[in-house]
C-alpha atoms as a PDB file:
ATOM      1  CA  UNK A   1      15.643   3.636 -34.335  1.00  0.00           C
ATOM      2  CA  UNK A   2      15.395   5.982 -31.542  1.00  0.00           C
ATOM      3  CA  UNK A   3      16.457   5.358 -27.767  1.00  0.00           C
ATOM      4  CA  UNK A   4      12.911   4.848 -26.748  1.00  0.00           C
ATOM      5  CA  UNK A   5      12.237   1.961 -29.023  1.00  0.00           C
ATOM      6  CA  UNK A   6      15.588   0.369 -28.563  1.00  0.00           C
ATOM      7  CA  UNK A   7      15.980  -2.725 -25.529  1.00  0.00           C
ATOM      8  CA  UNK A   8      18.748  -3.668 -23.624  1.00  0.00           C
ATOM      9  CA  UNK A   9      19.703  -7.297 -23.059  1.00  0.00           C
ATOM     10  CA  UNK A  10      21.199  -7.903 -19.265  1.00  0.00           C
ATOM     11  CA  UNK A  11      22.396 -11.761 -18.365  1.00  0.00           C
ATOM     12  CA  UNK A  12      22.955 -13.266 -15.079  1.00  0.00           C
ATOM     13  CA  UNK A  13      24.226 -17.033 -14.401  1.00  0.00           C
ATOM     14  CA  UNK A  14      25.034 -18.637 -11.011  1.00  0.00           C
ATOM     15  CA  UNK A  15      24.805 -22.425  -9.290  1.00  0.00           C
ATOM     16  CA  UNK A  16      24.016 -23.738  -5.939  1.00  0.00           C
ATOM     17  CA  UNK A  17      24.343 -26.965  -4.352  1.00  0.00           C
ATOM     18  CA  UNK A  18      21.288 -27.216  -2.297  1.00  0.00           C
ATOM     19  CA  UNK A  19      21.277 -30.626   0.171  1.00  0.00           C
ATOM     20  CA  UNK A  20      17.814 -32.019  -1.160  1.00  0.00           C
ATOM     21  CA  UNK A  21      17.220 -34.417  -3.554  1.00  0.00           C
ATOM     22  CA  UNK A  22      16.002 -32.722  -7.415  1.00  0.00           C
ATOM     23  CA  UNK A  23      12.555 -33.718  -7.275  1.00  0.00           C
ATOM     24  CA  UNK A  24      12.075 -31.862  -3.973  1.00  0.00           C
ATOM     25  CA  UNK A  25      14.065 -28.651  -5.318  1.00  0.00           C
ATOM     26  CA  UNK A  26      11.993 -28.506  -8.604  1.00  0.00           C
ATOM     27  CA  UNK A  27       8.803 -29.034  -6.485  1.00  0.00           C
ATOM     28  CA  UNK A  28       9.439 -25.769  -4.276  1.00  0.00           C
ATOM     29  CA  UNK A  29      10.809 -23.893  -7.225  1.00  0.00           C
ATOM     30  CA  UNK A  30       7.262 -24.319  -9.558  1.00  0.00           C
ATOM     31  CA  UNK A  31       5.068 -24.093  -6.151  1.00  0.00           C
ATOM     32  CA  UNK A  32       4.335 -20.329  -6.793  1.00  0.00           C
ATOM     33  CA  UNK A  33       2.311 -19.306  -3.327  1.00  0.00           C
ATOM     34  CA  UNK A  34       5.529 -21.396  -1.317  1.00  0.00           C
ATOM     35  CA  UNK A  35       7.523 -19.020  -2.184  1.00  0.00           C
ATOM     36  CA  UNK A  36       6.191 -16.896   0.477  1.00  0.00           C
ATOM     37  CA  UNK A  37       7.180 -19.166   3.228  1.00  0.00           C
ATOM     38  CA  UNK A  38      10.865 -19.351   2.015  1.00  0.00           C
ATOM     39  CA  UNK A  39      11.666 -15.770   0.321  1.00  0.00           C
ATOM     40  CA  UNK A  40      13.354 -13.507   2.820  1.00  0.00           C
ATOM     41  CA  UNK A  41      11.376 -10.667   4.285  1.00  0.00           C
ATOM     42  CA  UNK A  42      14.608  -8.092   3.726  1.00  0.00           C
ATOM     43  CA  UNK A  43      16.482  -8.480   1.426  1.00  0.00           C
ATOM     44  CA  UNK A  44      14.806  -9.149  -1.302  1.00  0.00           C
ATOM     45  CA  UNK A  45      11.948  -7.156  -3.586  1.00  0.00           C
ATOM     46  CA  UNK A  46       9.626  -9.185  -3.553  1.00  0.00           C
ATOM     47  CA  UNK A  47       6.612  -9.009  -0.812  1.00  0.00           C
ATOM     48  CA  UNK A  48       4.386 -11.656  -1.583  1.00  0.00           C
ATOM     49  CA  UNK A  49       3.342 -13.750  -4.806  1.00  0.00           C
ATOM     50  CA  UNK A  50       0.417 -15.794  -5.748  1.00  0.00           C
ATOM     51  CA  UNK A  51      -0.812 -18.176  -8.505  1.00  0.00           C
ATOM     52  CA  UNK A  52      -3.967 -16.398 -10.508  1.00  0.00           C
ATOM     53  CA  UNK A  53      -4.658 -20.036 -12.905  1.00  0.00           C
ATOM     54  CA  UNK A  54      -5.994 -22.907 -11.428  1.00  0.00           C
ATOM     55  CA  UNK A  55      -4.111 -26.229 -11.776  1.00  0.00           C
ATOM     56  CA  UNK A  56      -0.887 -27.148 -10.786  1.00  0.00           C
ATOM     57  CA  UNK A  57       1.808 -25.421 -11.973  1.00  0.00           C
ATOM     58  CA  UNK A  58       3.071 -26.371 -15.650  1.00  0.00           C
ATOM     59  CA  UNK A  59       3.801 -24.194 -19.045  1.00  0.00           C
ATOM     60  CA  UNK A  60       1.151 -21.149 -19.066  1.00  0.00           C
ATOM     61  CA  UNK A  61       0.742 -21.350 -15.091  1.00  0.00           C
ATOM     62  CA  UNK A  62       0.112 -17.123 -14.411  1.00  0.00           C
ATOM     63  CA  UNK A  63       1.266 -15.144 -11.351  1.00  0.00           C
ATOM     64  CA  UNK A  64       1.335 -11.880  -9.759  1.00  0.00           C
ATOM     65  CA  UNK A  65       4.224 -10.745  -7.789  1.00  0.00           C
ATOM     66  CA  UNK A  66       4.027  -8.028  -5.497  1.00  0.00           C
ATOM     67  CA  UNK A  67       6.849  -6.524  -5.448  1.00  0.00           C
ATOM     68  CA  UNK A  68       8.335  -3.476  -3.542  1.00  0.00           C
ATOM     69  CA  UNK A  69       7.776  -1.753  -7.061  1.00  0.00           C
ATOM     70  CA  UNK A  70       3.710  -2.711  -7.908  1.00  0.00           C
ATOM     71  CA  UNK A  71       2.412  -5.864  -9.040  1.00  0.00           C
ATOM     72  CA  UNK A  72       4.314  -7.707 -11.736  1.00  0.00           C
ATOM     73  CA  UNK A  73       2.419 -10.458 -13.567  1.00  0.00           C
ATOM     74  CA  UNK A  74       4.293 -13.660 -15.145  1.00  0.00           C
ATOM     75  CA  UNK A  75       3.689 -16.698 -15.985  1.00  0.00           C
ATOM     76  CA  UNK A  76       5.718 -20.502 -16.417  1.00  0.00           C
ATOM     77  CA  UNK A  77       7.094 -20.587 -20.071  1.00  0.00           C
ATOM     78  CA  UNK A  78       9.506 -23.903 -19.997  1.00  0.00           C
ATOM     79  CA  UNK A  79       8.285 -26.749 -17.338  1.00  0.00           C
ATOM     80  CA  UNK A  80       9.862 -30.205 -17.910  1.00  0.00           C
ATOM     81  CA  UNK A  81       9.847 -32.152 -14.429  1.00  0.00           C
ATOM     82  CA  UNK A  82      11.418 -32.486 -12.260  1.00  0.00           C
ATOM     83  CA  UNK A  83      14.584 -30.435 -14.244  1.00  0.00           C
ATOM     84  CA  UNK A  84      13.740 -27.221 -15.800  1.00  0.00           C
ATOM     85  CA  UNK A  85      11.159 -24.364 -15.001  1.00  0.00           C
ATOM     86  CA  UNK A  86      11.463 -20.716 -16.630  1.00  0.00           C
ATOM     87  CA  UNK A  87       9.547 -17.763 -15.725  1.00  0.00           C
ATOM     88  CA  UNK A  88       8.387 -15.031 -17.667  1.00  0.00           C
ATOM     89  CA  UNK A  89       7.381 -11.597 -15.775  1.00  0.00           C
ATOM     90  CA  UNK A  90       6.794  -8.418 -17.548  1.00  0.00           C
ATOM     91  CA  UNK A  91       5.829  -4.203 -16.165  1.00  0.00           C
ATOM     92  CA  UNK A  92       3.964  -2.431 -18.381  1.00  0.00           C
ATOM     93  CA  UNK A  93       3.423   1.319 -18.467  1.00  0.00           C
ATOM     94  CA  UNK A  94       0.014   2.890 -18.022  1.00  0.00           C
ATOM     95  CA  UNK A  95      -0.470   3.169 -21.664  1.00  0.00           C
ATOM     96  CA  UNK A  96       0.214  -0.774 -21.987  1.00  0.00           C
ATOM     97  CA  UNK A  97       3.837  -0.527 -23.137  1.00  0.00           C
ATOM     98  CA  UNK A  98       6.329  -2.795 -21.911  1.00  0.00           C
ATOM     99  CA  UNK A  99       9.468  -1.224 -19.848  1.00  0.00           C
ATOM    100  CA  UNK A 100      11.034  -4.355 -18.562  1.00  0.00           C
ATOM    101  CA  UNK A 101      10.670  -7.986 -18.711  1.00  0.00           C
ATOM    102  CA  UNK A 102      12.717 -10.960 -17.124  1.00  0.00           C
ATOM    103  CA  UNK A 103      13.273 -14.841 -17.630  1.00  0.00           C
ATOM    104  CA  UNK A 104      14.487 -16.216 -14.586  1.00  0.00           C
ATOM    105  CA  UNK A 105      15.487 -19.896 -14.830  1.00  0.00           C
ATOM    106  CA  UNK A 106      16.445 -22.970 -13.074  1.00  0.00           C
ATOM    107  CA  UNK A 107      18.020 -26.505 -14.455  1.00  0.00           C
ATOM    108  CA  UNK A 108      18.420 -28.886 -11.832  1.00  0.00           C
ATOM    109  CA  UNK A 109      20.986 -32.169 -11.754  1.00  0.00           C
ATOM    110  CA  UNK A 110      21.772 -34.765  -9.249  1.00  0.00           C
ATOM    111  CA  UNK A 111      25.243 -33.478  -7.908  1.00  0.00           C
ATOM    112  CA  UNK A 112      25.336 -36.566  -5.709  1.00  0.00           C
ATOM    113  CA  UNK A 113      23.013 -38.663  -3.536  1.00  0.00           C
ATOM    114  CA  UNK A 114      20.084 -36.396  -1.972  1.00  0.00           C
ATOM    115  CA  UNK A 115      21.855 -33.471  -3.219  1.00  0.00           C
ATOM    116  CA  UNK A 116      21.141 -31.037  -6.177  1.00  0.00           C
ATOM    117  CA  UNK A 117      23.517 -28.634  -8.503  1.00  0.00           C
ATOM    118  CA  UNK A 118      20.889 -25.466  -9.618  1.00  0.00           C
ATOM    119  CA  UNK A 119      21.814 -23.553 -12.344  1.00  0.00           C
ATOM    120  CA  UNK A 120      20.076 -20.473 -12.267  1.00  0.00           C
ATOM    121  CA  UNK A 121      19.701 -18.141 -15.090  1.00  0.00           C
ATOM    122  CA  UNK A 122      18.332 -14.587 -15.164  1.00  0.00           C
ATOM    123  CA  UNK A 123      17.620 -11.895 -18.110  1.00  0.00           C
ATOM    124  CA  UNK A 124      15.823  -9.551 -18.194  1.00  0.00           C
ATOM    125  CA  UNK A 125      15.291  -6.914 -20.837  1.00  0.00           C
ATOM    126  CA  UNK A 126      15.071  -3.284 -20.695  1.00  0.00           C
ATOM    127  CA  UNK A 127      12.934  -0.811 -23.064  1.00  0.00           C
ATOM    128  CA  UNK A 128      13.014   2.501 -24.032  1.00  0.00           C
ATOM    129  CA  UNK A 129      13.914   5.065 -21.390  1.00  0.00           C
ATOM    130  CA  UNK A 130      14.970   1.856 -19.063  1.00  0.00           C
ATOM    131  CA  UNK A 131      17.949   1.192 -21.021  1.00  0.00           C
ATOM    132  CA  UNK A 132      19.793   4.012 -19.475  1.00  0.00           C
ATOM    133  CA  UNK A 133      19.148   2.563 -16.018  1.00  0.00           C
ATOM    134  CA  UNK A 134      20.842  -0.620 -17.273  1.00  0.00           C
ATOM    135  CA  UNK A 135      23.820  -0.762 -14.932  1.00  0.00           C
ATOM    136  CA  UNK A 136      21.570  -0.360 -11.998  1.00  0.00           C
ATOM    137  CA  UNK A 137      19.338  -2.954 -12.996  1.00  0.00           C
ATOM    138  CA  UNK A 138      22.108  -5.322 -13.767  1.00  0.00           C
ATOM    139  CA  UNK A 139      23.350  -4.838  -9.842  1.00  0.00           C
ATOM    140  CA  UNK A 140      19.619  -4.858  -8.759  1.00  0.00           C
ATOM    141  CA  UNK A 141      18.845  -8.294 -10.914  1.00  0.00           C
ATOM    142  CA  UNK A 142      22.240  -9.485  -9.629  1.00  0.00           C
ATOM    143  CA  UNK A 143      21.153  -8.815  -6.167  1.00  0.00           C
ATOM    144  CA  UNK A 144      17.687 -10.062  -6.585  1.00  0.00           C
ATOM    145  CA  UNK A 145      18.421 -13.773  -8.168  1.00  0.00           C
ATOM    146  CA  UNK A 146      21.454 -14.130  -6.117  1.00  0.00           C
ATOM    147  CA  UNK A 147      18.643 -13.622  -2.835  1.00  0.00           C
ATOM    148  CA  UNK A 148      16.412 -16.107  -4.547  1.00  0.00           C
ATOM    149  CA  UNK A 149      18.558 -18.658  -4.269  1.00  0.00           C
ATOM    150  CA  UNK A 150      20.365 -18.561  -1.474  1.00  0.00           C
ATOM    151  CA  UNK A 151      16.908 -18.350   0.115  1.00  0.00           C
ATOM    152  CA  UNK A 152      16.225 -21.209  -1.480  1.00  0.00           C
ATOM    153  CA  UNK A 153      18.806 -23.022  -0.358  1.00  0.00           C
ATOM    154  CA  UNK A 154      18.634 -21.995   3.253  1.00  0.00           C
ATOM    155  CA  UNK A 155      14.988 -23.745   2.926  1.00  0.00           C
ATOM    156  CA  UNK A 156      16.053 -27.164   2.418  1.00  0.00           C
ATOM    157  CA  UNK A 157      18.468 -26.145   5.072  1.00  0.00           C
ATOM    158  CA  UNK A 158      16.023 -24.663   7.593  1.00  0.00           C
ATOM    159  CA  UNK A 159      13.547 -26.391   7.486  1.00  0.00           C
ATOM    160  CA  UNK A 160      11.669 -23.922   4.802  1.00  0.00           C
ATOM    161  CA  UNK A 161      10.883 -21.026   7.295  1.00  0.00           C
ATOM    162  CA  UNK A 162      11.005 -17.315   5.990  1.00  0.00           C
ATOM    163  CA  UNK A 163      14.389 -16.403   6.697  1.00  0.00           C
ATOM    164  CA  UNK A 164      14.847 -12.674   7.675  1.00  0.00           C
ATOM    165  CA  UNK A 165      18.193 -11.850   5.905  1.00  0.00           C
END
């Protein structure tokens, strides 16, 4: 098997406590176009996101991020309510190959009384010539999940206006 064909496998884990109860976290974190009230405008890669599938969000639910690197499409691939929701995004070359794709995730649990413990989980996978970039990727997902959810966090703390980190 050749470099090109081979993937690379990069992991991320981290928790919160946000001050909100778990229904209310899990309804911000599946409500795909609110994340542009609550995402930083620095700080963070992505510009602005929207849902492309009607309905409310649930397993198949498709997106398009854009991002300060193009438009990445995704969609919901693990919904239970009100305590788990995984994404899937992928970038594809011209040709229609895939270069890198990512599975950020959230489990939510009471932590106490309006309050809510996140575990958030991140991979993302790197193809072909990407795998070489893997230790900057690994800094940039780190960097990118770990703005996620403190943004999230500072929502429930804000009062859900786009902070400016």
């Amino acid at each position: 098997m050749s470099i090109l064909t081979r993937m690379t496998m990069i992991e991320f884990e981290l928790e919160r406590v946000i001050e909100a109860p778990v229904g209310d976290v899990f309804a911000r974190l599946v409500d795909i176009e609110g994340y542009n009230a609550w995402m930083p405008q620095k700080g963070s890669m992505l510009h602005r996101t929207r849902q492309t599938s009607p309905g409310e969000p649930t397993v198949g639910t498709t997106y398009v991020d854009e991002t300060s690197q193009g438009s990445i499409r995704g969609e919901i691939v693990e919904c239970e309510a009100p305590r788990t929701v995984v994404f899937h995004w992928w970038e594809k070359s011209r040709s229609g190959k895939v270069r890198l794709e990512g599975w950020p995730g959230y489990v939510l649990e009471a932590s106490r009384e309006n309050a809510t413990l996140v575990r958030h989980r991140a991979k993302l996978r790197a193809f072909g010539a990407y795998r070489l970039a893997a230790p900057i990727l690994k800094r940039l997902v780190i960097r990118e999940r770990t703005t996620t959810i403190d943004a999230l966090k500072a929502s429930f703390a804000g009062g859900g206006n786009r902070p400016t980190m």
